[in-house]
N, C-alpha and C. Protein backbone atom coordinates (compact mmCIF):
# COMPACT_ATOMS: atom_id res chain seq x y z
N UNK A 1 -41.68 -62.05 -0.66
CA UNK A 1 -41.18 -60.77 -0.17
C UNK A 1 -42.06 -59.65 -0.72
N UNK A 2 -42.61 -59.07 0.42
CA UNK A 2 -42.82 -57.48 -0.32
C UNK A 2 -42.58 -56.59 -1.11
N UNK A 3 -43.09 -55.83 -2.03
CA UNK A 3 -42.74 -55.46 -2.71
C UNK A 3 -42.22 -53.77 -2.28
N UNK A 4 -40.95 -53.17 -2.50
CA UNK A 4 -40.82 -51.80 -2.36
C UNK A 4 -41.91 -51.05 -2.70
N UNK A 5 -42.51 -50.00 -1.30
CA UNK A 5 -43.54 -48.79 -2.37
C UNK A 5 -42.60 -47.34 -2.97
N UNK A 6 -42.99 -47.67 -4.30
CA UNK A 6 -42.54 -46.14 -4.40
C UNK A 6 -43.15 -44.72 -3.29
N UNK A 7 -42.55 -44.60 -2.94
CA UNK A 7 -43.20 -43.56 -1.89
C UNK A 7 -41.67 -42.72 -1.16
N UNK A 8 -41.70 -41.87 -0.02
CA UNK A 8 -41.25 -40.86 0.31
C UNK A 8 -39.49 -41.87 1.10
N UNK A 9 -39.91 -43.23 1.20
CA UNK A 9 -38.77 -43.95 1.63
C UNK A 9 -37.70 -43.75 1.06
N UNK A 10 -37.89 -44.43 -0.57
CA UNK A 10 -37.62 -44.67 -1.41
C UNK A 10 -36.57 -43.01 -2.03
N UNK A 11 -37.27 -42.01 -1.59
CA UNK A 11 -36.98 -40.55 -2.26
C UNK A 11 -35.61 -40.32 -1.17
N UNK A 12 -36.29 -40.90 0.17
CA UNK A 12 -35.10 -39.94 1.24
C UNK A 12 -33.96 -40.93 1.14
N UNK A 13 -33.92 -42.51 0.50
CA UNK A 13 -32.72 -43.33 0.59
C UNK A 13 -31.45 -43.09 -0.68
N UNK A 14 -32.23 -42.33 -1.76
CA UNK A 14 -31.73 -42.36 -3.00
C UNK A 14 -31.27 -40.68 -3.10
N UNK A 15 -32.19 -40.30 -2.77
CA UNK A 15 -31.87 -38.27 -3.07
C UNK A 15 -30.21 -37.61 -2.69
N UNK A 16 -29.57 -38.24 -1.73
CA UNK A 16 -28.65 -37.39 -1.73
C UNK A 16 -27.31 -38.35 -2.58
N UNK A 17 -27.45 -39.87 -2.72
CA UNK A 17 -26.58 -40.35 -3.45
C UNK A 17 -27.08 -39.67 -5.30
N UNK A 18 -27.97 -39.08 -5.53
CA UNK A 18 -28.33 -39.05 -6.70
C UNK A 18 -28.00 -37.43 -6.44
N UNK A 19 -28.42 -36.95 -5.93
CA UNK A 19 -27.72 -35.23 -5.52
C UNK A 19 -25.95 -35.12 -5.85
N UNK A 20 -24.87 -36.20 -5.64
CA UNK A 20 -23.89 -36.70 -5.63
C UNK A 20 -23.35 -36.75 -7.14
N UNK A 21 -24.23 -37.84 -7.31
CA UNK A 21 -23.66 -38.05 -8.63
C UNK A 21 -24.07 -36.72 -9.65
N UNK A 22 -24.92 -36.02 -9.24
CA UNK A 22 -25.35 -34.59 -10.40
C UNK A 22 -24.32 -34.34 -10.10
N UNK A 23 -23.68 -33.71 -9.31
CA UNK A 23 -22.93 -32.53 -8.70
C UNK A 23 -21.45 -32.89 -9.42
N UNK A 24 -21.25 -34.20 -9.26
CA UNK A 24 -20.17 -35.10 -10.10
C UNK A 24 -19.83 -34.30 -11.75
N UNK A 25 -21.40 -35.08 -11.72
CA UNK A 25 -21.45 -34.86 -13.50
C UNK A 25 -22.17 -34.11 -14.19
N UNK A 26 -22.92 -32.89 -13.78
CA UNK A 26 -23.50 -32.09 -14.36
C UNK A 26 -22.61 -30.98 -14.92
N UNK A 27 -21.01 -30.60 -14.80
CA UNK A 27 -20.52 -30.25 -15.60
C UNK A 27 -20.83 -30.35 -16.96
N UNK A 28 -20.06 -31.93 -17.15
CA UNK A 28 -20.36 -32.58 -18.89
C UNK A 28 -21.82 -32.70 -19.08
N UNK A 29 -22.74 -32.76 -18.38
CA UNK A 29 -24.10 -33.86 -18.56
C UNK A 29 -24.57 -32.66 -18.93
N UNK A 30 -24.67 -31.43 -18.21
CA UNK A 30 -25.97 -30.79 -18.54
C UNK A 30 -26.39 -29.83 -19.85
N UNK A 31 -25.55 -29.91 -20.93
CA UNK A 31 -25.70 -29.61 -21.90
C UNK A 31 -26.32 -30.54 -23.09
N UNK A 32 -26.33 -32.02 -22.00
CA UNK A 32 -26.89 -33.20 -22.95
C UNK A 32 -28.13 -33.51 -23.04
N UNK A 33 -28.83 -32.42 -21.74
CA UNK A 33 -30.14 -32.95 -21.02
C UNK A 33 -31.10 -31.91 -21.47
N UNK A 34 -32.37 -32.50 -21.74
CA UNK A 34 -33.26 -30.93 -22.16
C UNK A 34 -34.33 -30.77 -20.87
N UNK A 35 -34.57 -32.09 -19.92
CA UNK A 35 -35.36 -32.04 -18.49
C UNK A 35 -35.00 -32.66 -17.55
N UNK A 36 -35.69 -32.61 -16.73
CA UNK A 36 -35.09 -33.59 -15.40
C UNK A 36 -35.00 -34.75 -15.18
N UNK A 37 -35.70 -35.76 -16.61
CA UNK A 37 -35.82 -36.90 -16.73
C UNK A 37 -34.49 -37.32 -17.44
N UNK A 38 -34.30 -36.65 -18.33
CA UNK A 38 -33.24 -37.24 -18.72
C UNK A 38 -31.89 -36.78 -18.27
N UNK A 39 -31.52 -35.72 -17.20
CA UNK A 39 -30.65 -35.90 -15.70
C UNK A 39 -30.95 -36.81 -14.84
N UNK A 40 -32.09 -37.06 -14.72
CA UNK A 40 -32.34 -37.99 -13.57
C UNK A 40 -31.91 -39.85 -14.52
N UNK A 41 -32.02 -39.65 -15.75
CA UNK A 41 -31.83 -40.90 -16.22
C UNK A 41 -29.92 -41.03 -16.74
N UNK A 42 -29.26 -40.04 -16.67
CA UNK A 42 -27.63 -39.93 -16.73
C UNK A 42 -27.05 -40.61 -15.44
N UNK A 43 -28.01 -39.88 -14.16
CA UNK A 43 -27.20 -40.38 -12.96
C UNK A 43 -27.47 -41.94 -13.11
N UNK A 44 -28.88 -42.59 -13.21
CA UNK A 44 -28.78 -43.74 -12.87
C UNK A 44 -28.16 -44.70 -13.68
N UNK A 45 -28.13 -44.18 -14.97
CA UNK A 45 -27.12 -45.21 -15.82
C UNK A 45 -25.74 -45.97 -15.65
N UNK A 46 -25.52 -46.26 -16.33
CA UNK A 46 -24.10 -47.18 -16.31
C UNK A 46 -23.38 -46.85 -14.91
N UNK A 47 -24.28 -47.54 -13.97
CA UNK A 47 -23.68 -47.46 -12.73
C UNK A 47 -23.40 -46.88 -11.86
N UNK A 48 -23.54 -45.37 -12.33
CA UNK A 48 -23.20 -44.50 -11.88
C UNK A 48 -23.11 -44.23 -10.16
N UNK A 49 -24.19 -44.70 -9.72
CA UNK A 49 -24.59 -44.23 -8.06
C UNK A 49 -23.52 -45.46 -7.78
N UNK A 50 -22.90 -46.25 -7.93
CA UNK A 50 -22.04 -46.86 -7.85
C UNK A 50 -20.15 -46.22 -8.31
N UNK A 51 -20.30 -46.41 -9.45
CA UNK A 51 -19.20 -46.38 -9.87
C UNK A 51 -18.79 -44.44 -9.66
N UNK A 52 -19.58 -43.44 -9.71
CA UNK A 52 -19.29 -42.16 -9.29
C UNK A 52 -19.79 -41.68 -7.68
N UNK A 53 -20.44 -41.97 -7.12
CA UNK A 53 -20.94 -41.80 -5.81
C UNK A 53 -20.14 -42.77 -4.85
N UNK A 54 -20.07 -43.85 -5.30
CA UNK A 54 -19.27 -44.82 -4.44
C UNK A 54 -20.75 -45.11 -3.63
N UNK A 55 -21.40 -45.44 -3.75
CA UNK A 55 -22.37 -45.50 -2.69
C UNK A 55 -22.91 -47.28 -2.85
N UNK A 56 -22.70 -48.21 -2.53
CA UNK A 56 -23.09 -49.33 -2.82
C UNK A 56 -24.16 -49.83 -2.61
N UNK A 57 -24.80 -49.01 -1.00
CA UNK A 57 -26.04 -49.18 -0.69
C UNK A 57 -27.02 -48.95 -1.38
N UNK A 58 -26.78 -47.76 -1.88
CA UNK A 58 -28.16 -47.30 -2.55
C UNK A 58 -28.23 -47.43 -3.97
N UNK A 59 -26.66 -48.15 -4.49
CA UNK A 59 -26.83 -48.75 -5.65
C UNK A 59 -27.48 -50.28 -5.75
N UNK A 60 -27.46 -50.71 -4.30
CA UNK A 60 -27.77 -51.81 -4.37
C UNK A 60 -29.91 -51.87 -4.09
N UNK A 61 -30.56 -50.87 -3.80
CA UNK A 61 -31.35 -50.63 -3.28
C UNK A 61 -32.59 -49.76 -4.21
N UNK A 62 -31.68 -49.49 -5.31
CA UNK A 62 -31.83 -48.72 -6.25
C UNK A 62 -32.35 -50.09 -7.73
N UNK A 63 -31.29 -51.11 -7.24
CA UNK A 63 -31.93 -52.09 -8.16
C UNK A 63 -32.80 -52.77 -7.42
N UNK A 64 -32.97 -53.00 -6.35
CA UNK A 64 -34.22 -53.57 -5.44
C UNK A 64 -35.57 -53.00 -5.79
N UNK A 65 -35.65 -52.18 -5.91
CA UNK A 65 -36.52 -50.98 -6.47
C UNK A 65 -36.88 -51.24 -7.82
N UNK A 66 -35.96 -51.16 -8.77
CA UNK A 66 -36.08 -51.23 -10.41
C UNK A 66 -36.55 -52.83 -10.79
N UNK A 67 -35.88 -54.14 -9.43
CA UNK A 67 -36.28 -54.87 -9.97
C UNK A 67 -38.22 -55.24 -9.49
N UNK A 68 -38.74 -54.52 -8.90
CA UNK A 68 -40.05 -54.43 -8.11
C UNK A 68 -40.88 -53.83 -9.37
N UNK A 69 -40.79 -53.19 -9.49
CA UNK A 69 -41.17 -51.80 -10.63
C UNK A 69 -41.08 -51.52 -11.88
N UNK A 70 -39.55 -51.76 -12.66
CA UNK A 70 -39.19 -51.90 -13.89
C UNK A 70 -38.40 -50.62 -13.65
N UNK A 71 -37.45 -50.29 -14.63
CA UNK A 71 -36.59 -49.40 -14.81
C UNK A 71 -37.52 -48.01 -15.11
N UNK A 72 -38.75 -48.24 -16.24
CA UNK A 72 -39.38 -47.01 -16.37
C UNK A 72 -39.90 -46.06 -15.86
N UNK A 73 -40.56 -46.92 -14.79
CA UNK A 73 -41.52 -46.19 -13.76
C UNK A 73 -40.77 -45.94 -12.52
N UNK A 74 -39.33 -46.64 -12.67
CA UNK A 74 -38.72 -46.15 -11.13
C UNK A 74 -37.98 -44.59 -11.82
N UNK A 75 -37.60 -44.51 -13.05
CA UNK A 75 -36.99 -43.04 -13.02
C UNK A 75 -38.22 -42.06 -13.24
N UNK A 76 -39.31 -42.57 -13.42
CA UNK A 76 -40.41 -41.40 -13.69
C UNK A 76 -40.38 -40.89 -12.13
N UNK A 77 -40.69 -42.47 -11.49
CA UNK A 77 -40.65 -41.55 -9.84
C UNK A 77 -39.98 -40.43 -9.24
N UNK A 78 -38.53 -41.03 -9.70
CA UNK A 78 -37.56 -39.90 -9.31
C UNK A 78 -37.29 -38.57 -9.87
N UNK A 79 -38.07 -38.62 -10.88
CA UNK A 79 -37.54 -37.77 -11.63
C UNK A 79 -38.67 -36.41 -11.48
N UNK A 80 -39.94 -37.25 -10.80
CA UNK A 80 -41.05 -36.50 -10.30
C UNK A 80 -40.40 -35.85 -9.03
N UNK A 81 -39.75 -36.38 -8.24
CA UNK A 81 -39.69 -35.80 -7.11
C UNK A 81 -37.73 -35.35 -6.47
N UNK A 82 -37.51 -35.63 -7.19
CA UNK A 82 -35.81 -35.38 -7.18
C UNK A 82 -35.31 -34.89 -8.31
N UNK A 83 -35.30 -32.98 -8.23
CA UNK A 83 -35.32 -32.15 -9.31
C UNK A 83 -33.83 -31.97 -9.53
N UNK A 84 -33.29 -32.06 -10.65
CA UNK A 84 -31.42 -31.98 -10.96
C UNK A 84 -31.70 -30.82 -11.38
N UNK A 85 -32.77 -30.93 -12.54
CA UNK A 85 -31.86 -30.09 -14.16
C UNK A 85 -33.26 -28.90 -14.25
């Protein structure tokens, strides 16, 4: 199987479930965060695009991704191009 490209796919399948979960939790979160990496690394944690977005797809698509890539370089991606904080 092919491998996912990080590229503009990847940004338009994830951006508004990750837009979601900020909006959720940037109440509590954003006093925890000093950049966008580490907002962008709150949403994807412990499930979140799952367990706060409800979104299964793109939780499920999101590890399709992480498992292609590694966890590091998939939140650098996002975090390059899907601005929270």
């Amino acid at each position: 199987m092919a491998k996912i490209k990080l590229d503009e796919n990847v940004i338009n399948r994830l951006k508004g479930t990750i837009y979601d979960v900020w909006s959720k939790i940037a109440p509590d979160a954003e006093d925890l965060v000093e950049d966008n990496l580490q907002a962008m690394e709150i949403c994807l944690d412990a499930d979140r695009l799952l367990l706060v977005a409800e979104d299964e797809e793109a939780y499920d698509f999101l590890h399709e991704v992480m498992d292609d890539h590694g966890y590091g370089k998939t939140l650098r991606f996002l975090a390059k191009h899907i601005h929270l904080y």
